[in-house]
C-alpha atoms as a PDB file:
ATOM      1  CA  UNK A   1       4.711   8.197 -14.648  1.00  0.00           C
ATOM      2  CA  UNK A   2       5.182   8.675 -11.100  1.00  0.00           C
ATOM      3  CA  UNK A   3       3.361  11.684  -9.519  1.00  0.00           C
ATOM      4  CA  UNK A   4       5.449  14.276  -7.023  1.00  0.00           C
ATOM      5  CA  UNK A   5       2.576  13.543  -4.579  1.00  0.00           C
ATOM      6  CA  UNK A   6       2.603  10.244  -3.825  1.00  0.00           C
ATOM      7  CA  UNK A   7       6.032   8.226  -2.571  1.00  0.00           C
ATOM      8  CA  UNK A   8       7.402   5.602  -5.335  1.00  0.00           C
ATOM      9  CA  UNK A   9       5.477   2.235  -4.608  1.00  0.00           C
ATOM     10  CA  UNK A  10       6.005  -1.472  -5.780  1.00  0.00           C
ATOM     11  CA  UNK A  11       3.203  -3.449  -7.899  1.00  0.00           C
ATOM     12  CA  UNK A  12      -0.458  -2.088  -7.622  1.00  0.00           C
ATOM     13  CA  UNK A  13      -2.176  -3.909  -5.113  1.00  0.00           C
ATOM     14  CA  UNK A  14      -5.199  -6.576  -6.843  1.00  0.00           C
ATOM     15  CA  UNK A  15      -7.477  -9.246  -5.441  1.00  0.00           C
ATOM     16  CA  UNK A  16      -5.094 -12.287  -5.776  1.00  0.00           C
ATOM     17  CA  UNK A  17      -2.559 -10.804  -8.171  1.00  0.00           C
ATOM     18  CA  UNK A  18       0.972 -11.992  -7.673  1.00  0.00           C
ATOM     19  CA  UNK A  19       2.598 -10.397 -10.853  1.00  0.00           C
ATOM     20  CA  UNK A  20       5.873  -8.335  -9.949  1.00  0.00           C
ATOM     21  CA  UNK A  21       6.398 -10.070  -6.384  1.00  0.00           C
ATOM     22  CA  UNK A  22      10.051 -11.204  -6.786  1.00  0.00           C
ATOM     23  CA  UNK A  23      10.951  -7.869  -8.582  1.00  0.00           C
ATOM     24  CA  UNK A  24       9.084  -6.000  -6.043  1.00  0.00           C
ATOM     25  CA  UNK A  25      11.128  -7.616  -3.336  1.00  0.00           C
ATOM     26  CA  UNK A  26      14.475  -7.041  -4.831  1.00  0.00           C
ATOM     27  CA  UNK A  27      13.835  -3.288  -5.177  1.00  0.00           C
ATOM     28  CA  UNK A  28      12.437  -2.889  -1.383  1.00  0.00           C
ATOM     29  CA  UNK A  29      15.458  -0.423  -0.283  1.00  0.00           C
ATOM     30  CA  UNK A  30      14.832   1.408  -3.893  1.00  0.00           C
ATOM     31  CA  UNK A  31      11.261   1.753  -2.620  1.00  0.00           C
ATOM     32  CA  UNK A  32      12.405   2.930   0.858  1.00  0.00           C
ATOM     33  CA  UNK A  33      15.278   5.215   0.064  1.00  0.00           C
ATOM     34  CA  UNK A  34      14.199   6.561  -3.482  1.00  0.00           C
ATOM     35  CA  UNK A  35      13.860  10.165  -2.064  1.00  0.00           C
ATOM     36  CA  UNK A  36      15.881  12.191   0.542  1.00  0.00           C
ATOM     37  CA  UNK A  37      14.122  12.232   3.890  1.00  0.00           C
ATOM     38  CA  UNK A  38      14.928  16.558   4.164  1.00  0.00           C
ATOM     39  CA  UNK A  39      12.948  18.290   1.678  1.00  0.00           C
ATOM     40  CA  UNK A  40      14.781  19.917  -1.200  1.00  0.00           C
ATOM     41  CA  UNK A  41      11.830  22.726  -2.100  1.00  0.00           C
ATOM     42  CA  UNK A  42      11.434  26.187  -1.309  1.00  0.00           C
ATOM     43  CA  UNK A  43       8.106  26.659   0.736  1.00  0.00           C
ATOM     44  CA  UNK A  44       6.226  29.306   1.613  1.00  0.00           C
ATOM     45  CA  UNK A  45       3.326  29.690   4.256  1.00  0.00           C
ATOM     46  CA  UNK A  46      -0.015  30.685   2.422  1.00  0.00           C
ATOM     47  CA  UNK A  47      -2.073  31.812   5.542  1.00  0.00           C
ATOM     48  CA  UNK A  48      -4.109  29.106   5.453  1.00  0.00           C
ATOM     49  CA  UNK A  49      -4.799  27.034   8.477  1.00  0.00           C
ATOM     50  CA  UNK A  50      -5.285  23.375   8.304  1.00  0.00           C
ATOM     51  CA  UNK A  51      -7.057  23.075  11.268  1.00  0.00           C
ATOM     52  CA  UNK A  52      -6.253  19.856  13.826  1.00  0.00           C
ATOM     53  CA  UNK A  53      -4.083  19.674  17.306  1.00  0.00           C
ATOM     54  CA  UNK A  54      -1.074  20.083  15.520  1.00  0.00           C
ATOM     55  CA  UNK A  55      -2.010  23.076  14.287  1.00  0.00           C
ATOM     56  CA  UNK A  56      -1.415  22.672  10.547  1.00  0.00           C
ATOM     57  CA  UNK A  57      -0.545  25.021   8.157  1.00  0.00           C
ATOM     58  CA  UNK A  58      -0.981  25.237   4.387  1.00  0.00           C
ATOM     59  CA  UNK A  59       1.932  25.678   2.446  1.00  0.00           C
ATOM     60  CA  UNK A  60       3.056  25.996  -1.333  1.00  0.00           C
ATOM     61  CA  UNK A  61       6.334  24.867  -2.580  1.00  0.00           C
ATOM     62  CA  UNK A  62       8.476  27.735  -5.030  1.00  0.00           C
ATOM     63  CA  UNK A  63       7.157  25.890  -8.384  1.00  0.00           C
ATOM     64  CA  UNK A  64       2.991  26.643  -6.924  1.00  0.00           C
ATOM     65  CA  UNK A  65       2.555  23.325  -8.339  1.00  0.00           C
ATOM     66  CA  UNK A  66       2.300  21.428  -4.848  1.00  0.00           C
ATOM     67  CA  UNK A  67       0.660  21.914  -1.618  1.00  0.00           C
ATOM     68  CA  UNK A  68       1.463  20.522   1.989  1.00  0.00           C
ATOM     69  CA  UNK A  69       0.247  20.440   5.056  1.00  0.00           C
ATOM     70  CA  UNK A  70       3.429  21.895   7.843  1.00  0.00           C
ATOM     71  CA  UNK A  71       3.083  19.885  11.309  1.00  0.00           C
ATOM     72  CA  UNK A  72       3.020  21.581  13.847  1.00  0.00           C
ATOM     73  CA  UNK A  73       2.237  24.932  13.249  1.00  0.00           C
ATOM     74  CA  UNK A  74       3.787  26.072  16.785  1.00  0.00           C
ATOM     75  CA  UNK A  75       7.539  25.831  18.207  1.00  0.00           C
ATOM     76  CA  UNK A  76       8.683  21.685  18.125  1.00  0.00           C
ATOM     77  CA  UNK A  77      12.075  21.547  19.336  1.00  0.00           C
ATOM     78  CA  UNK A  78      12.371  17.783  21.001  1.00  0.00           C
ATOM     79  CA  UNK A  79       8.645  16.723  19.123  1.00  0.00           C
ATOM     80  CA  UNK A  80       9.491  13.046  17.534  1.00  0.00           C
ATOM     81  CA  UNK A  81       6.496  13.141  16.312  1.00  0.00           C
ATOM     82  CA  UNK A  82       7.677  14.442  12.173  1.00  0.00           C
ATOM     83  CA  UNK A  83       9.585  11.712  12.077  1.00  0.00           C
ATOM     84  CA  UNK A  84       6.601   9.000  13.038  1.00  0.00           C
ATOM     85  CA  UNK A  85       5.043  11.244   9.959  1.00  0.00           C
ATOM     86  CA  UNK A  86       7.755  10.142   8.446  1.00  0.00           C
ATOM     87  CA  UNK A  87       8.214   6.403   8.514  1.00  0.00           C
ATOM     88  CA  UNK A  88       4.693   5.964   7.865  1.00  0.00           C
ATOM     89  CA  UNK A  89       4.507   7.286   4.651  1.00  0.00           C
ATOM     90  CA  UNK A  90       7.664   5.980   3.414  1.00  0.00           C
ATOM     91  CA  UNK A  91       6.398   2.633   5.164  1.00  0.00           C
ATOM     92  CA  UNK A  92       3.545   2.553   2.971  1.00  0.00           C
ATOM     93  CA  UNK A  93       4.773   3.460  -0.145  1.00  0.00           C
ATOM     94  CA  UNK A  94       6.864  -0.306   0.336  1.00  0.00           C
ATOM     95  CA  UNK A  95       3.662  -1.776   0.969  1.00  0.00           C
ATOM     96  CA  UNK A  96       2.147  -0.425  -1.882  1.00  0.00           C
ATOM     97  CA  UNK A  97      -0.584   1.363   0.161  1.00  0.00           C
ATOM     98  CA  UNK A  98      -1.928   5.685  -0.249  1.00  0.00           C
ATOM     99  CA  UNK A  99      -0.449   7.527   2.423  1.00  0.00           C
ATOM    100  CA  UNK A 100       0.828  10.933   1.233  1.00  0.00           C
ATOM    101  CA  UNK A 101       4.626  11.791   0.808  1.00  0.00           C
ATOM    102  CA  UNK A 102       6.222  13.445   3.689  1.00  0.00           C
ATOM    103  CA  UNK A 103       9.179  15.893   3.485  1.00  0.00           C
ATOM    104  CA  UNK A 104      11.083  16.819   6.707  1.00  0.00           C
ATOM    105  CA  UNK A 105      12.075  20.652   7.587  1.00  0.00           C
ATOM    106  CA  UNK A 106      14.411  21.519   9.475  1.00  0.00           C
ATOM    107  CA  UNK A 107      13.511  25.125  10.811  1.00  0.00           C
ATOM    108  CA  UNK A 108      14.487  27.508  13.271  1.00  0.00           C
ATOM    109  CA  UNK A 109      11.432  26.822  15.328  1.00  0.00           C
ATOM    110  CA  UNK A 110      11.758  23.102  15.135  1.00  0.00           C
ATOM    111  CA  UNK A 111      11.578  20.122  13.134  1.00  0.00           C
ATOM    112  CA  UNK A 112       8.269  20.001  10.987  1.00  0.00           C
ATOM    113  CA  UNK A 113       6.134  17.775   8.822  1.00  0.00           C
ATOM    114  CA  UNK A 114       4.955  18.244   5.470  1.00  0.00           C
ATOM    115  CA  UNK A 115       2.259  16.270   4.222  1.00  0.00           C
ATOM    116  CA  UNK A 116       1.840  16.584   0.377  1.00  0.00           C
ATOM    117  CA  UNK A 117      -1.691  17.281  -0.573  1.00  0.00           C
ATOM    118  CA  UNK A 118      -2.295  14.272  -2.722  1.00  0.00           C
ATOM    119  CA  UNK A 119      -5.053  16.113  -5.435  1.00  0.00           C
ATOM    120  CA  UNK A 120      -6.331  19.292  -6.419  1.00  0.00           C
ATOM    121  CA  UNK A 121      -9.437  18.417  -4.129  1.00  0.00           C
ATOM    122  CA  UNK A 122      -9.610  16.495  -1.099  1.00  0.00           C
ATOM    123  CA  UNK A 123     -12.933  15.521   0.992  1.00  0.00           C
ATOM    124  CA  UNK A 124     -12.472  13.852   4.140  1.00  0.00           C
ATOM    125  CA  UNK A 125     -14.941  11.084   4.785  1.00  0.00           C
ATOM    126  CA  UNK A 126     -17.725  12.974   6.536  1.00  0.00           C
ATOM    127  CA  UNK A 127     -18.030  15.045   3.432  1.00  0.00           C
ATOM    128  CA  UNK A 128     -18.237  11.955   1.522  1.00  0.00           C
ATOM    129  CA  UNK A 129     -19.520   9.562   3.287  1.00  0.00           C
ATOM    130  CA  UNK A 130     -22.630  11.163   5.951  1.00  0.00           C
ATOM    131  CA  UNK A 131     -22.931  13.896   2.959  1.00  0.00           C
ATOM    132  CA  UNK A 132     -27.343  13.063   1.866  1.00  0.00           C
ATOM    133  CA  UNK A 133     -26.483  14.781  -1.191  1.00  0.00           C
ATOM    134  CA  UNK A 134     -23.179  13.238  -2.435  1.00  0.00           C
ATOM    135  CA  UNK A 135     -24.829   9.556  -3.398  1.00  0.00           C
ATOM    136  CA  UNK A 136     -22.541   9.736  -6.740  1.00  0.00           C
ATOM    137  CA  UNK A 137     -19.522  10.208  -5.645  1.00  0.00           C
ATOM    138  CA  UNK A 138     -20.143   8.060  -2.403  1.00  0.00           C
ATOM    139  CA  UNK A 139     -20.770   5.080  -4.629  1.00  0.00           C
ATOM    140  CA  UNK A 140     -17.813   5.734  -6.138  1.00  0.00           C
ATOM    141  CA  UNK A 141     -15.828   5.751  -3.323  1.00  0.00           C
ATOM    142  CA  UNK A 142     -17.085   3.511  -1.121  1.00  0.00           C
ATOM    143  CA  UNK A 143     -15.724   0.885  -4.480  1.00  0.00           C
ATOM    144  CA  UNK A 144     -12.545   2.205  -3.770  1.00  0.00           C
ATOM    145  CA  UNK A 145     -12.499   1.353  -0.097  1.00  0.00           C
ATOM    146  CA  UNK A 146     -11.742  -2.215  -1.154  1.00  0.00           C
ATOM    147  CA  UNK A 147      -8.049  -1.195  -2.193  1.00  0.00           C
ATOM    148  CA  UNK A 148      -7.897   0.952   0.429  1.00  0.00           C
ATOM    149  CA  UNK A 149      -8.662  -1.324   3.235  1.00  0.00           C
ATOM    150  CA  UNK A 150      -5.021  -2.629   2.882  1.00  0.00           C
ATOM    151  CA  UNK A 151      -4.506   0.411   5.014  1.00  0.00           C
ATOM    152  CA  UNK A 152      -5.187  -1.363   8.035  1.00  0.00           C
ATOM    153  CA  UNK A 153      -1.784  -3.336   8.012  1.00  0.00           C
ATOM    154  CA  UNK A 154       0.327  -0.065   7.750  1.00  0.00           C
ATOM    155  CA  UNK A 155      -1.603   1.189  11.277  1.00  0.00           C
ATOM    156  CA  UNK A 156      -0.911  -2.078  12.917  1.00  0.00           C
ATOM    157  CA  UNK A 157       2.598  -2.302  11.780  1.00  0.00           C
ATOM    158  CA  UNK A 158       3.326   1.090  13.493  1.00  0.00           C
ATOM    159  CA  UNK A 159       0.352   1.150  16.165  1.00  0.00           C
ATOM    160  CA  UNK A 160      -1.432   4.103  14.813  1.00  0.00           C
ATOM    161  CA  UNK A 161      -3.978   5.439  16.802  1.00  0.00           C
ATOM    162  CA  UNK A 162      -6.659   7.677  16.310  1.00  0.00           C
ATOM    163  CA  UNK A 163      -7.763   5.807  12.984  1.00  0.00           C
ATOM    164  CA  UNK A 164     -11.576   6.172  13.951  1.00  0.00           C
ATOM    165  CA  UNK A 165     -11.469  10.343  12.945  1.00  0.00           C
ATOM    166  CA  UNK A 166     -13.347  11.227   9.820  1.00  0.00           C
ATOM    167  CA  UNK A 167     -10.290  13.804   9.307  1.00  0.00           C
ATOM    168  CA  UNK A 168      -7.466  11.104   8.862  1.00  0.00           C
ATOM    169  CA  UNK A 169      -9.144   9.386   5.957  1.00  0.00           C
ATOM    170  CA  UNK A 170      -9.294  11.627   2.483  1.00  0.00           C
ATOM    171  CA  UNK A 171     -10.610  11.349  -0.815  1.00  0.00           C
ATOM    172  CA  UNK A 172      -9.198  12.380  -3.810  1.00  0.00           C
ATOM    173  CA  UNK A 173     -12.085  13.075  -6.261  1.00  0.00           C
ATOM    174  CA  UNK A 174      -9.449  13.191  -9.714  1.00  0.00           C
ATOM    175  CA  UNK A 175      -7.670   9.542  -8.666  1.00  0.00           C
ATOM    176  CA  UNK A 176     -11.000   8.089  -7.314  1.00  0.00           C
ATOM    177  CA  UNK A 177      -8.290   6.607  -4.080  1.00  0.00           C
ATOM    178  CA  UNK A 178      -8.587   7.384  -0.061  1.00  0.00           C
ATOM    179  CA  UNK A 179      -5.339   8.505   1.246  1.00  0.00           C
ATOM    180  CA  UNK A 180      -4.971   7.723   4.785  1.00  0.00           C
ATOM    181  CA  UNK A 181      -3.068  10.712   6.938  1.00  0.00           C
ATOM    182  CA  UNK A 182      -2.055  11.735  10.104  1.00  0.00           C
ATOM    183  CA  UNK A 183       0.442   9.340  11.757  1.00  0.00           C
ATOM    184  CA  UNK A 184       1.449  11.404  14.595  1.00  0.00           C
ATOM    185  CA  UNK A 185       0.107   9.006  17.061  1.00  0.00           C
ATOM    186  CA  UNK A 186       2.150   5.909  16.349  1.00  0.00           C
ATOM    187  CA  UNK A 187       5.176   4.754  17.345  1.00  0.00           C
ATOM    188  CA  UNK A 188       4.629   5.069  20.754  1.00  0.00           C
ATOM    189  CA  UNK A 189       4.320   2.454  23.392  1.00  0.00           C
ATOM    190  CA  UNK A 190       7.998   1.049  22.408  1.00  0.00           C
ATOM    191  CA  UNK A 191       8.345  -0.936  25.604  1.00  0.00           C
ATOM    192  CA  UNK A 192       4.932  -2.843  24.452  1.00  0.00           C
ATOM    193  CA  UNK A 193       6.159  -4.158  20.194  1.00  0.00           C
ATOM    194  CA  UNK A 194       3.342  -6.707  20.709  1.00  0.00           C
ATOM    195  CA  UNK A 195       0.411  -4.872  22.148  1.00  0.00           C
ATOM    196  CA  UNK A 196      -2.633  -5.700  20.308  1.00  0.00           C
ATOM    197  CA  UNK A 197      -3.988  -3.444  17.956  1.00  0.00           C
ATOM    198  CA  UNK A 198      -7.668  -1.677  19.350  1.00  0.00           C
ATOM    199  CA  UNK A 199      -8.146   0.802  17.312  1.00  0.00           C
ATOM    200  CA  UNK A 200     -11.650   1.200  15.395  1.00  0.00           C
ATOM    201  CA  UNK A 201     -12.596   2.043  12.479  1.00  0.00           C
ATOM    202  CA  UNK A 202     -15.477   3.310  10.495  1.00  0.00           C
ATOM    203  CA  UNK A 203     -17.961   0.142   9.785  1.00  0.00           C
ATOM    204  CA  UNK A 204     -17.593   1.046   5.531  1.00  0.00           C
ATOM    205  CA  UNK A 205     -14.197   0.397   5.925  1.00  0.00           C
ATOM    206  CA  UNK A 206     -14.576  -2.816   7.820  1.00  0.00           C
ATOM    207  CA  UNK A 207     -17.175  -3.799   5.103  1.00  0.00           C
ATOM    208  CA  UNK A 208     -14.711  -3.838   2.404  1.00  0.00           C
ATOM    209  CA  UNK A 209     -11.638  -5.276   4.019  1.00  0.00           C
ATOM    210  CA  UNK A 210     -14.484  -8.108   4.395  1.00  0.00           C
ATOM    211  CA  UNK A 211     -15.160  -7.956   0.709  1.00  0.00           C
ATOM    212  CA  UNK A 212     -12.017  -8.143  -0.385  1.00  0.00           C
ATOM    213  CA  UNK A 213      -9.799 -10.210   2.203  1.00  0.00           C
ATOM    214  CA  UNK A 214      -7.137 -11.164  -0.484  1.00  0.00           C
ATOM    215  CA  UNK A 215      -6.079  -6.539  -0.399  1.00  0.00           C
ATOM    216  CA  UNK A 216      -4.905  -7.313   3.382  1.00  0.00           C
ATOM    217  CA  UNK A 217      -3.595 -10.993   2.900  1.00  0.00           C
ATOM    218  CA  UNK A 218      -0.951  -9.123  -0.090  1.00  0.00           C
ATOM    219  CA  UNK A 219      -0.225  -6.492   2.455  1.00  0.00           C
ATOM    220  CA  UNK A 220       0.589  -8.748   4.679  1.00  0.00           C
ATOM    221  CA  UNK A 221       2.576 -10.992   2.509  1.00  0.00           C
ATOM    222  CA  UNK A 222       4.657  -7.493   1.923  1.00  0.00           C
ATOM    223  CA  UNK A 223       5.407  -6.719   5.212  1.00  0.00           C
ATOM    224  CA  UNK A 224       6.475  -9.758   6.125  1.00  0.00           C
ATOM    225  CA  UNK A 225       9.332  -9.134   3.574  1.00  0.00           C
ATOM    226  CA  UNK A 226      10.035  -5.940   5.382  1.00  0.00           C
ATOM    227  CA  UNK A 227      13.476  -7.417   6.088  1.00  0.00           C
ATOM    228  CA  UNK A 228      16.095  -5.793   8.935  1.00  0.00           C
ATOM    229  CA  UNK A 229      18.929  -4.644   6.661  1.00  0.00           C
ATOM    230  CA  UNK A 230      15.707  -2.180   5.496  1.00  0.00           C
ATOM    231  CA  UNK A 231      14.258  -1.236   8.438  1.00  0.00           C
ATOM    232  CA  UNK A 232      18.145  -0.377   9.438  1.00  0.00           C
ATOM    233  CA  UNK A 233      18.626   1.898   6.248  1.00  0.00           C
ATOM    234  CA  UNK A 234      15.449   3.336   6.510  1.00  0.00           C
ATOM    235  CA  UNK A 235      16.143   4.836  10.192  1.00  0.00           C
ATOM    236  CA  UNK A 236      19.351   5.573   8.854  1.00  0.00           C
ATOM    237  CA  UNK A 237      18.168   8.732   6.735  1.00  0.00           C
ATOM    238  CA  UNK A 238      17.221  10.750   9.724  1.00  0.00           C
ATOM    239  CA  UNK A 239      19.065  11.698  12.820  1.00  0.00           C
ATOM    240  CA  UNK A 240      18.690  14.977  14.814  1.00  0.00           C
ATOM    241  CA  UNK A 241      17.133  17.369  15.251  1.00  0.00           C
ATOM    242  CA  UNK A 242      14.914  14.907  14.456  1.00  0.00           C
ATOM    243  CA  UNK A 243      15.714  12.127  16.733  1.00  0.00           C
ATOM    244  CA  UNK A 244      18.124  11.007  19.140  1.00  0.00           C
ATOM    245  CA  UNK A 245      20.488   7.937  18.478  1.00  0.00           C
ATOM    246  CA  UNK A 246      18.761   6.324  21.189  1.00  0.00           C
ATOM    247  CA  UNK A 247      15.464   6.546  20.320  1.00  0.00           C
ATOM    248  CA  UNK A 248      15.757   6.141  16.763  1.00  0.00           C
ATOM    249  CA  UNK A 249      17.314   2.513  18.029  1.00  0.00           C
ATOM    250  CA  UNK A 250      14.368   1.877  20.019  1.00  0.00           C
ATOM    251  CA  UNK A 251      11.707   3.012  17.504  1.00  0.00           C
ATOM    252  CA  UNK A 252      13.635   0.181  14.844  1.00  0.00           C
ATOM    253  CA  UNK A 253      13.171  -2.718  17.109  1.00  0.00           C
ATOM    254  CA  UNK A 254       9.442  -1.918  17.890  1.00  0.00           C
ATOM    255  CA  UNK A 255       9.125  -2.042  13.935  1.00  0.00           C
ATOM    256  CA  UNK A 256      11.159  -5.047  13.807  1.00  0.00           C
ATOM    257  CA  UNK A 257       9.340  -6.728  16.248  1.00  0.00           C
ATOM    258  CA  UNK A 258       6.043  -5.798  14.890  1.00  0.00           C
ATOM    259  CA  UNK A 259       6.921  -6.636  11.130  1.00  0.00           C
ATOM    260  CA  UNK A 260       8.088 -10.600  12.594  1.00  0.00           C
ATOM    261  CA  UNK A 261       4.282 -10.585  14.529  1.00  0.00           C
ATOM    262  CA  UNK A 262       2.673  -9.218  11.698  1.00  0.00           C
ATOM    263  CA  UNK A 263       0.563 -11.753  10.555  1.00  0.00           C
ATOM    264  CA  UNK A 264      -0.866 -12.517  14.331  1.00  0.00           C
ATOM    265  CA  UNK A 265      -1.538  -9.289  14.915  1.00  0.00           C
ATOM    266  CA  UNK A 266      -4.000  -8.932  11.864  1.00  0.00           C
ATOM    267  CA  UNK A 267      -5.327 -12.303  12.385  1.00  0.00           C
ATOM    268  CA  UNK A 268      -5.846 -11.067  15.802  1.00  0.00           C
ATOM    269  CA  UNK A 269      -7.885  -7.550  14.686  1.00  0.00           C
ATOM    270  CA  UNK A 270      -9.826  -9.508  12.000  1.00  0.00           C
ATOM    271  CA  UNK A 271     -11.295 -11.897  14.973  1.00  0.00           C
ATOM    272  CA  UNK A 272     -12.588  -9.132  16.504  1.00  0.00           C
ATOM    273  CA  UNK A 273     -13.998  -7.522  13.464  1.00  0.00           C
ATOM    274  CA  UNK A 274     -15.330 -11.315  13.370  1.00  0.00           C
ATOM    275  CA  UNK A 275     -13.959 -12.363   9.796  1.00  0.00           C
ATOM    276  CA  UNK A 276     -11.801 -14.945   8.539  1.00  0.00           C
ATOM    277  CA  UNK A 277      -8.315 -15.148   8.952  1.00  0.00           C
ATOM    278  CA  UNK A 278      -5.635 -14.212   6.905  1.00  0.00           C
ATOM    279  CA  UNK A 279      -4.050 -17.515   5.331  1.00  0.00           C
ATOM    280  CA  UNK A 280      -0.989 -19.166   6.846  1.00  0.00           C
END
């Protein structure tokens, strides 16, 4: 059964497992296009503020059965940055990695975000992690970092930035997974594809990619089958308000140039997070 919350994925990641690889392939545009980019719900504003730059809002769609988080809460006509929101999540539900759906609005102030709230309750990684009292459940989740280390290849595919903020990484006490969120910041030096990728990240996190190199090696493997005829179809799902012809062009290459240095852009973050390379 495929939650409402999460985007349709391929095969669970595992620690070597290459069951459902050549099916997984085949159904990559069924993985990117499963869901209209626009949402299709009703939502209504609950008050709530989610706090952040963007200035987030908490909203609920017409069934009250699922939550979002509405970027930006302020007028965004022109902002590209829903549409980074965007690609990222749908991104990673091809590469089989927890980044929570994103539905596009298309509202009188602007075009918006919204996140779907992944679980009933969410605790970002300060409450988990630096909490004294939380050693149960930080056990617990610091196990589950090992999956979710995979993450890493999603923010150097798109050149996420701000990856280092307790806020971006959630925990979903009912699934036992980390969600990462938050792409608003990627996508954006376009006339650099091949910058290197400097972001940091929180030393647990770097711990269990170590653990568990074959999570990143599969991601990998998955993006490199990230093929053009997808990326083109994938772009092709949104125009404006959104964004213009001529950006949307540019923002494919830089993922098309980024997917084909993939693997030497990882290799090139795990040297300086001093552990071994991904295999060639």
């Amino acid at each position: 059964m495929q939650p409402d919350d999460l985007e349709p994925k391929p095969p669970a990641l595992g620690l070597g497992a290459e069951e459902g690889v050549l099916s997984w392939k085949e159904s990559a545009l069924g993985v990117l296009l499963a869901r209209p980019a626009l949402t299709t719900a009703v939502w209504r504003d609950t008050g709530k503020e989610a706090g952040g730059s963007c200035r987030g809002r908490f909203y609920i769609d017409g069934t009250n059965e699922r939550s979002a988080v509405l970027k930006p809460g302020f007028e965004s006509h022109g902002l590209v940055e829903p549409f980074r929101e965007f690609l990222a999540a749908r991104l990673a539900a091809f590469l089989g990695l927890r980044v929570p759906a994103v539905e596009l609005l298309n509202r009188p102030e602007g075009p918006a975000a919204l996140s779907v709230v992944p679980s009933k309750v969410v605790l970002t990684w300060g409450q988990v992690m630096d909490d004294p009292t939380g050693v149960p459940i930080r056990a617990t989740a610091t196990k589950a970092l090992d999956v979710y280390s995979g993450i890493v290849v999603l923010d150097i595919l798109v050149a996420a930035r701000d990856r280092f903020n307790k806020r971006n990484h959630l925990y979903a006490t009912d699934r036992e997974e980390w969600f990462s969120v938050d792409y608003w910041q990627s996508f954006e030096r376009l006339n650099d594809p091949l910058t290197k990728y400097r972001e940091g990240y929180r030393g647990a996190l770097i711990e269990a990619a170590k653990r568990s190199p074959r999570i990143i090696d599969n991601v990998v493997d998955r993006a490199m089958g990230l093929d053009d005829t997808a990326i083109d179809a994938l772009f092709d799902l949104v125009g404006e308000p959104f964004v213009t012809l001529d950006l949307k062009r540019e923002m494919a290459q830089f993922l098309k140039n980024r997917r084909s240095a993939i693997r030497d852009l990882v290799n090139d973050w795990r040297e300086r997070v001093e552990f071994p390379k991904v295999d060639q």
